[in-house]
C-alpha atoms as a PDB file:
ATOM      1  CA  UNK A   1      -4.064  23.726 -77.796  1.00  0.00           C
ATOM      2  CA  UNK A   2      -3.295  23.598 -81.564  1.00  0.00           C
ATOM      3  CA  UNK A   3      -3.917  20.497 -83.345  1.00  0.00           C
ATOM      4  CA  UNK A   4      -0.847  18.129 -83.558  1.00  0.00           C
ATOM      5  CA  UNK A   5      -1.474  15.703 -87.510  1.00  0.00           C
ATOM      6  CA  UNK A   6       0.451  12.846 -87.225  1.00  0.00           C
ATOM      7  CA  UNK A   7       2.577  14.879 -90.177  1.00  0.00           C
ATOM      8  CA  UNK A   8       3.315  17.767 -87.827  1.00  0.00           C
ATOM      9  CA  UNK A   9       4.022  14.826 -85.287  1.00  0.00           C
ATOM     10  CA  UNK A  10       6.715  13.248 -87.342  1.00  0.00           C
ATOM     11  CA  UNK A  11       8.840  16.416 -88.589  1.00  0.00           C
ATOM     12  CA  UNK A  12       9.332  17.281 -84.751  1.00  0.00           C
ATOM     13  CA  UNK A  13      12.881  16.956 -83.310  1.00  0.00           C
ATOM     14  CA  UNK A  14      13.894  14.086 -80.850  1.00  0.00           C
ATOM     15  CA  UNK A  15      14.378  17.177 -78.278  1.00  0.00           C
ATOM     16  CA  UNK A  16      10.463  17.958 -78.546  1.00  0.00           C
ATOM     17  CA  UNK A  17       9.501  15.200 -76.538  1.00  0.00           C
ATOM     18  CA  UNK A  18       9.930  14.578 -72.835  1.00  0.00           C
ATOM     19  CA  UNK A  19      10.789  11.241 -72.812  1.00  0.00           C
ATOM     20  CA  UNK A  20      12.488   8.942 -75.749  1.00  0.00           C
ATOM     21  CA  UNK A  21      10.239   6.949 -77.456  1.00  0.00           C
ATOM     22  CA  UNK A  22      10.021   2.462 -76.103  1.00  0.00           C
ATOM     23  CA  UNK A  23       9.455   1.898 -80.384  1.00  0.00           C
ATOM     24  CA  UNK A  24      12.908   1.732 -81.750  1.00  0.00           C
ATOM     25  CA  UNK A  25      12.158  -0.654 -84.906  1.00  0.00           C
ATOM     26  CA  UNK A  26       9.531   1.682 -85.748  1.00  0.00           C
ATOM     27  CA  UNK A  27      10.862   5.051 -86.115  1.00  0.00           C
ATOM     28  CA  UNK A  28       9.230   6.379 -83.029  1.00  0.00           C
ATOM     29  CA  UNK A  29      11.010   9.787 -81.875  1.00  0.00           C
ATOM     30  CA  UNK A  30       9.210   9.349 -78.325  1.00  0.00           C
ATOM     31  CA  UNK A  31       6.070  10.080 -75.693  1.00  0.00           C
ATOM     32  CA  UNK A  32       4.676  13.528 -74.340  1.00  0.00           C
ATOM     33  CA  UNK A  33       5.318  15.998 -77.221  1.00  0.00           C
ATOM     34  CA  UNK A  34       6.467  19.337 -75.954  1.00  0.00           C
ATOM     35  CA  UNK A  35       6.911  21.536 -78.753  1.00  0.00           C
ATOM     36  CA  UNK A  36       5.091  24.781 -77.053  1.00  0.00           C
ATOM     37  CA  UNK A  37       3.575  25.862 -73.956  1.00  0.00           C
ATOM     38  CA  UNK A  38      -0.021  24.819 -74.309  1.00  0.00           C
ATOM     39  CA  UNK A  39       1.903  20.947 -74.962  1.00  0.00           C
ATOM     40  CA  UNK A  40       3.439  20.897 -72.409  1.00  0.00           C
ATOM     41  CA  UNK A  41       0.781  22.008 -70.045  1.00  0.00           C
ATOM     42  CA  UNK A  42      -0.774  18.692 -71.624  1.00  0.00           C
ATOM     43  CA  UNK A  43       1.948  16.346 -71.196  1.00  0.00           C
ATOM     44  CA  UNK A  44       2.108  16.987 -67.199  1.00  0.00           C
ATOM     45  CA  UNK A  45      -0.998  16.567 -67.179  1.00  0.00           C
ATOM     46  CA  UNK A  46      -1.572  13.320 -69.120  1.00  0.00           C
ATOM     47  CA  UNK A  47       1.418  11.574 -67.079  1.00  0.00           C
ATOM     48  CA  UNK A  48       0.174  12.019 -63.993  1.00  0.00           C
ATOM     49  CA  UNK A  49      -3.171  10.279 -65.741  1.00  0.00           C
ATOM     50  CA  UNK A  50      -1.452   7.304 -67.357  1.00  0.00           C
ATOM     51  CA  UNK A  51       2.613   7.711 -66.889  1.00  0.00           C
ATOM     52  CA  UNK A  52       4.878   5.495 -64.823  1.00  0.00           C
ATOM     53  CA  UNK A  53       6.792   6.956 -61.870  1.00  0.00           C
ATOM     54  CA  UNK A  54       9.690   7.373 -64.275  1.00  0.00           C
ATOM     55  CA  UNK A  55       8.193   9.061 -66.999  1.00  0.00           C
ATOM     56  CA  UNK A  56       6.273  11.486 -64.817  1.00  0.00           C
ATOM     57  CA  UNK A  57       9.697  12.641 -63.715  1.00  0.00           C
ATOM     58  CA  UNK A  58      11.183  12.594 -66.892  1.00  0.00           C
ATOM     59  CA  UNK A  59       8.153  14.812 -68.193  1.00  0.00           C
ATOM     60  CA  UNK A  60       8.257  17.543 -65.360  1.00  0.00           C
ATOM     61  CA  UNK A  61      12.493  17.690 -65.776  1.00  0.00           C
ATOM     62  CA  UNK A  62      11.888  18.367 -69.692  1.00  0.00           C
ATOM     63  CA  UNK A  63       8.907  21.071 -69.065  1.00  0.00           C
ATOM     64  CA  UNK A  64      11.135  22.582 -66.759  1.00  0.00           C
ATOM     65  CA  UNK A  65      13.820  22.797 -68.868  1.00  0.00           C
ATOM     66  CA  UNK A  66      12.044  23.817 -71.923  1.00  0.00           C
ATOM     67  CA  UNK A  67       9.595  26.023 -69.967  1.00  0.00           C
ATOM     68  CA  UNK A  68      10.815  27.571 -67.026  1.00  0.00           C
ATOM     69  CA  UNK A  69       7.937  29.899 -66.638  1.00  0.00           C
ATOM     70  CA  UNK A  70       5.982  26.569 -66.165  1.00  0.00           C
ATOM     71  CA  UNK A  71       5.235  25.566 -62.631  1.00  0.00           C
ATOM     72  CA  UNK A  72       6.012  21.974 -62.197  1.00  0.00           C
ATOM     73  CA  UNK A  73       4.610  20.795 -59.035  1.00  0.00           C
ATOM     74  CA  UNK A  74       6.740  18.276 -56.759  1.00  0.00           C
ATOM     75  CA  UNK A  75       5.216  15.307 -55.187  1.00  0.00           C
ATOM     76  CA  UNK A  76       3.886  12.045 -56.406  1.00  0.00           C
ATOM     77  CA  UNK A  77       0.877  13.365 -57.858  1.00  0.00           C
END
């Protein structure tokens, strides 16, 4: 996975991330970047580690979208 600088971070588009980002007075654009494969690979994989029920769903619908190739596994885990 290439590295992601907080720069790099930044000039990504709201629609590179699977689910809108909680900081609104800050700037944030959102949670789980998914701006290539190897990302978002990453992302399903860090919110079934730490995501709510919510954003795990929100995270497999946006890999799937982006990604179809992608196998996004159903279930709770």
């Amino acid at each position: 996975m290439a590295k992601l600088t907080t720069s790099k971070r930044k000039a990504f588009p709201k629609s590179a991330f699977a689910v809108p980002s909680t900081r609104s007075k800050s700037g944030g654009k959102g949670g789980y970047p998914i701006p290539d494969h190897s990302h978002a690979i990453n992302a399903l994989a860090r919110v079934s580690q730490f995501g709510t029920a919510s954003q795990k769903a929100q995270v497999k619908r946006a890999v799937k979208k982006h990604f179809p190739d992608i196998i996004v596994k159903k279930g709770k885990k």
